[in-house]
Protein backbone atom coordinates (compact mmCIF):
# COMPACT_ATOMS: atom_id res chain seq x y z
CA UNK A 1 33.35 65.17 37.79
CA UNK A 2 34.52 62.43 39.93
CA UNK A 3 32.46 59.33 40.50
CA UNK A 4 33.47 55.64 41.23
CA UNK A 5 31.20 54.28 38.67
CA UNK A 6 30.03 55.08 36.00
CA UNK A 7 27.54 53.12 33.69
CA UNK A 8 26.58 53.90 30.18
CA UNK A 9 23.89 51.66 28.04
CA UNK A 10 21.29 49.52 29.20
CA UNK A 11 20.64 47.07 32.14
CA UNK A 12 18.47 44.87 30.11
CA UNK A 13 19.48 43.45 27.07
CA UNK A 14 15.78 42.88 26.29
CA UNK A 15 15.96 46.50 24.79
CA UNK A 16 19.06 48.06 23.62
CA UNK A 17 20.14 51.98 23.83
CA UNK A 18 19.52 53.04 19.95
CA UNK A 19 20.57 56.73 20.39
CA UNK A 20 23.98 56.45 21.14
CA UNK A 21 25.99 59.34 20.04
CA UNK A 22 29.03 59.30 17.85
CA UNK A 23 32.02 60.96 20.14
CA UNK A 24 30.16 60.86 23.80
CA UNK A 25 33.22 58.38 24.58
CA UNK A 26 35.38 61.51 24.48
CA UNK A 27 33.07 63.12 27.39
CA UNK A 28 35.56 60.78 29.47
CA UNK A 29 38.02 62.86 29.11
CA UNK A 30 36.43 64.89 32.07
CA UNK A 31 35.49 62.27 34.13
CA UNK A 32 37.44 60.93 37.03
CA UNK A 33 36.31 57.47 38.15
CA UNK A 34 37.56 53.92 39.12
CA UNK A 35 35.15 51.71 37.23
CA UNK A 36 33.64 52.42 34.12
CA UNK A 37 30.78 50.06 32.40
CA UNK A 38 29.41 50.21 28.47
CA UNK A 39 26.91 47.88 28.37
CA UNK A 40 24.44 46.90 25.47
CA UNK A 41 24.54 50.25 23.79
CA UNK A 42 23.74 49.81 19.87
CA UNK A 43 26.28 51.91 17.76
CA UNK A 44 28.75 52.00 20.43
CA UNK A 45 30.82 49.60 18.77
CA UNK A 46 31.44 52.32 15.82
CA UNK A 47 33.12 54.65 18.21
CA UNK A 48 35.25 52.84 20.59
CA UNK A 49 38.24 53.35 18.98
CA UNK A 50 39.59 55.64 21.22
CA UNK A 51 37.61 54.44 24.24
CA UNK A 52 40.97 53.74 26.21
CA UNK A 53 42.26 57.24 25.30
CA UNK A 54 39.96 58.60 28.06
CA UNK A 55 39.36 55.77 30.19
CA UNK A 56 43.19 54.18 30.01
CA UNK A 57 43.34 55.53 33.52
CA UNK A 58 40.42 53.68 35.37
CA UNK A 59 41.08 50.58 37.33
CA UNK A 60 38.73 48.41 36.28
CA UNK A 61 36.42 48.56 33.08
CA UNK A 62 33.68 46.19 31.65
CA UNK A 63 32.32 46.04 28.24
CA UNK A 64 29.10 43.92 28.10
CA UNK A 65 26.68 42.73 24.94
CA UNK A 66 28.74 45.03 22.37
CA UNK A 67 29.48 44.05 18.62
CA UNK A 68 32.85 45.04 18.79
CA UNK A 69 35.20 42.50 16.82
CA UNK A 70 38.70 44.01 18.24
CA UNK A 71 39.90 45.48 20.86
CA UNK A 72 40.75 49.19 20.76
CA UNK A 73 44.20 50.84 20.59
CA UNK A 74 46.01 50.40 23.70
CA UNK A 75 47.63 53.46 25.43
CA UNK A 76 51.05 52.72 26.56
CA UNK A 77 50.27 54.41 29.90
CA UNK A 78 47.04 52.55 30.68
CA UNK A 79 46.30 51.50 34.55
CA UNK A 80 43.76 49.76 33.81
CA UNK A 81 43.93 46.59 36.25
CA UNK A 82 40.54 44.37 36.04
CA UNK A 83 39.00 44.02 32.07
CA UNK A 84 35.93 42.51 31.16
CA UNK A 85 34.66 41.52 28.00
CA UNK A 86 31.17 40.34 28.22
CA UNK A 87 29.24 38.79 25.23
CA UNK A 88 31.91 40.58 23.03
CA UNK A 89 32.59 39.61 18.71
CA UNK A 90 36.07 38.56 19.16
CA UNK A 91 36.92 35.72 17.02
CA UNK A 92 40.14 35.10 18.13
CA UNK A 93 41.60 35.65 21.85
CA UNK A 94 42.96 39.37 21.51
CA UNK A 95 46.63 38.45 23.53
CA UNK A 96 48.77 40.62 21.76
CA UNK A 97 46.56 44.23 22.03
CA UNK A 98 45.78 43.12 25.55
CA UNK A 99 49.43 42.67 26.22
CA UNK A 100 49.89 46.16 26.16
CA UNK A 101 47.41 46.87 29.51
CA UNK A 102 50.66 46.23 31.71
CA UNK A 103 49.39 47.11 34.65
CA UNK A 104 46.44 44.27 34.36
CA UNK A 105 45.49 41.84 36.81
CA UNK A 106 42.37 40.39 35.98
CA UNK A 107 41.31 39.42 32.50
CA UNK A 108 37.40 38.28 31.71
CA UNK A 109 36.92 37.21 28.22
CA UNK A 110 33.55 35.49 28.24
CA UNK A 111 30.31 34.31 27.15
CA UNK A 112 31.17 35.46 23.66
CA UNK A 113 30.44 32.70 20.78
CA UNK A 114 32.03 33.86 17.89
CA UNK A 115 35.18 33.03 19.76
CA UNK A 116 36.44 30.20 18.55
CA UNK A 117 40.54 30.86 17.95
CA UNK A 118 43.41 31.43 20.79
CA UNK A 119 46.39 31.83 18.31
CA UNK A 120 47.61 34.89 19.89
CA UNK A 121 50.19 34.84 22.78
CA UNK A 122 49.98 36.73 26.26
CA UNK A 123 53.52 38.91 26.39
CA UNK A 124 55.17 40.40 29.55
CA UNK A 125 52.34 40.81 31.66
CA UNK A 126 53.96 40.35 35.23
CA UNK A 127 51.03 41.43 37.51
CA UNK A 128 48.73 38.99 35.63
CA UNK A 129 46.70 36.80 38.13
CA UNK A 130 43.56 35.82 36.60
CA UNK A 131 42.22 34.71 33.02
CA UNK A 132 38.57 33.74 33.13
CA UNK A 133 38.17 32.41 28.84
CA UNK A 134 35.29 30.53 30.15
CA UNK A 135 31.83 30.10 28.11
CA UNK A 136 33.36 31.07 24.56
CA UNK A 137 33.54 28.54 22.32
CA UNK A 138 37.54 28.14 21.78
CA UNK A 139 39.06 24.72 19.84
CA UNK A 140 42.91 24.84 20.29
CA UNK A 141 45.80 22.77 20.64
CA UNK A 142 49.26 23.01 22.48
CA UNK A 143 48.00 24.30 25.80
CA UNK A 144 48.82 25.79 28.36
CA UNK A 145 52.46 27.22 28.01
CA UNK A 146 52.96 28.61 24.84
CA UNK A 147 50.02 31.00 25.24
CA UNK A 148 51.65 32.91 28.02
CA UNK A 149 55.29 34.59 27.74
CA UNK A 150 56.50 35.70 30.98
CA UNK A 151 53.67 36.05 32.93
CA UNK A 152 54.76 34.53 36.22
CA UNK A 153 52.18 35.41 38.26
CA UNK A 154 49.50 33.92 36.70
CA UNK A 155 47.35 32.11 39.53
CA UNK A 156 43.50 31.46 37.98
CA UNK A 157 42.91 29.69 34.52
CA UNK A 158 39.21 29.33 33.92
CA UNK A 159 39.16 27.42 30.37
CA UNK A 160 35.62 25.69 31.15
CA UNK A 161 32.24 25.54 29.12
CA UNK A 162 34.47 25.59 26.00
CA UNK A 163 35.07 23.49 22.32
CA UNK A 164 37.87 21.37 22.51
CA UNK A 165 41.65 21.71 24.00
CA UNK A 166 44.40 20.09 23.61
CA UNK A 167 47.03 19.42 26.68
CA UNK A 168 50.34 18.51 25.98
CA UNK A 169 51.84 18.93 29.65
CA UNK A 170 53.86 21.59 28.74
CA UNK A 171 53.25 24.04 31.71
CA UNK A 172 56.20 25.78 32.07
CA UNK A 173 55.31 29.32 31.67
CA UNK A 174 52.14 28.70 33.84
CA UNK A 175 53.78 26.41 36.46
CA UNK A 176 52.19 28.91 39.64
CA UNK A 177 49.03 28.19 38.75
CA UNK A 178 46.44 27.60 41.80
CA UNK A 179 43.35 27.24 40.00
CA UNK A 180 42.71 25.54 36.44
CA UNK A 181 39.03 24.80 35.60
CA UNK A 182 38.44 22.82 32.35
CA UNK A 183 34.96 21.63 32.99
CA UNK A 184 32.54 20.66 29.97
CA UNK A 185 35.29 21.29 27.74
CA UNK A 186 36.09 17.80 25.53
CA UNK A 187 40.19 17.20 26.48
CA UNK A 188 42.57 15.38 24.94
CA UNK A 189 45.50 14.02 26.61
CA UNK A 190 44.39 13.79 30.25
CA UNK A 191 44.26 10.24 30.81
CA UNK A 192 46.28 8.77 28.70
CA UNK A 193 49.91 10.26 30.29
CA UNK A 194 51.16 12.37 33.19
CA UNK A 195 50.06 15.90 31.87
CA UNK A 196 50.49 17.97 35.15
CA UNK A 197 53.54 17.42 36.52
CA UNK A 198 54.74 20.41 36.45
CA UNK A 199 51.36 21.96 38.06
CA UNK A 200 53.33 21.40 41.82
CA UNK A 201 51.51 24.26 43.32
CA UNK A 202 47.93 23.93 42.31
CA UNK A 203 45.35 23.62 44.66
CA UNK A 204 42.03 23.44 42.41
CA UNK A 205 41.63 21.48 39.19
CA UNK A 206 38.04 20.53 37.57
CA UNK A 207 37.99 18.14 34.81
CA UNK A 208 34.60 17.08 35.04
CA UNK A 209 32.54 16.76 32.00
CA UNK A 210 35.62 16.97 29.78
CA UNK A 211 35.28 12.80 28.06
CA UNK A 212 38.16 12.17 30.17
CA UNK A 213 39.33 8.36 30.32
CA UNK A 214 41.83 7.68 33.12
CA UNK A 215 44.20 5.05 31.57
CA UNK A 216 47.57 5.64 33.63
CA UNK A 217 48.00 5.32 36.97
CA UNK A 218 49.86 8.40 37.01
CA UNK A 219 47.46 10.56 35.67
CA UNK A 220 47.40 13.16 38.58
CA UNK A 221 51.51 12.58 39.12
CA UNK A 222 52.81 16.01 40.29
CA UNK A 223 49.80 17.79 41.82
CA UNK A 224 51.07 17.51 44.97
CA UNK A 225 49.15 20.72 46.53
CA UNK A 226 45.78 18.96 45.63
């Protein structure tokens, strides 16, 4: 069977799938398509485990309104490209499993509140462009280089609708950056010292709602794109 998309679950989360079957994932196996979508399926999370056995090969996949705490094991010749995980149970950012999807380009971790941790690190992903981390409820300090190890290409940050971050200027391993929301997030350290210097090439940057006090004058010192 080939198809370009195929959807499993429920549209409505009013009413979730209760008949799931343990082992339909491995039906996948047989299924040739470019986007595949579980969505609010109850008892799906007990048999995902080897959901990226069969669908490591489809471009983009979306997991939406499942209770699954981890992400599943990782083959190393996924081509998976755009991931979404939609009203997930993660409590920390997953970085190092999704480090192995080396082919990924877009990365949608959202919506999920359980999500509270990003002690993890992002690891030699070089076609990263986008992480949307937006809507969880993540407190964390250091940001924004240490989280990402050689991942040059990384272009959209979405970090808005969040806990609390920390920004210590350090943006080194993020310096191509175009796009870094942070709205309704409380911030500290914008303000009070020169935090984006290195940010030379970004062209978007929303800090709006964030309890933001502009005390230097060279607050936005380096954004020179803006």
């Amino acid at each position: 069977l080939q198809v370009s998309r195929l959807i499993l679950g429920e549209f409505d989360d009013s009413e979730r799938l209760q008949d799931f079957e343990r082992g339909i994932l491995d039906g996948l196996c047989q299924v040739q398509m470019e986007e595949f979508v579980l969505i609010c399926s109850s008892g799906a999370e007990d048999d995902t485990d080897n959901l990226f056995h069969c669908a490591g090969n489809v471009s983009t996949i979306r997991l939406v309104d499942l209770g699954i705490e981890e992400i599943p094991q990782v083959p190393a010749w996924s081509k998976v490209k755009q991931l979404e995980c939609k009203k997930c149970s993660f409590e920390d950012v997953p970085a190092q499993k999704l480090s192995l999807f080396k082919e990924l380009r877009v990365l949608r971790i959202t919506q999920n509140h359980v999500l509270k941790n990003f002690e993890q690190k992002f690891e030699d992903l070089s076609n990263l462009e986008v992480i949307d981390l937006s809507e969880n409820r993540l407190t964390f300090s250091r940001c924004c280089s240490p989280q990402f190890l050689n991942c040059p290409n990384l272009k959209h940050l979405n970090l808005s609708f969040n806990s609390e971050i920390r920004l210590t200027g350090d943006f080194t391993n993020v310096k191509n950056l175009l796009y870094l929301d942070l709205q309704h997030t409380t911030l500290f350290g914008p303000g009070s010292y020169p935090i984006f210097l290195s940010l030379q090439r970004l062209i978007y940057l929303d800090i709006s709602h964030t309890k933001t006090e502009v005390k230097s004058q060279c607050t936005f010192c380096g954004l020179n794109s803006l």
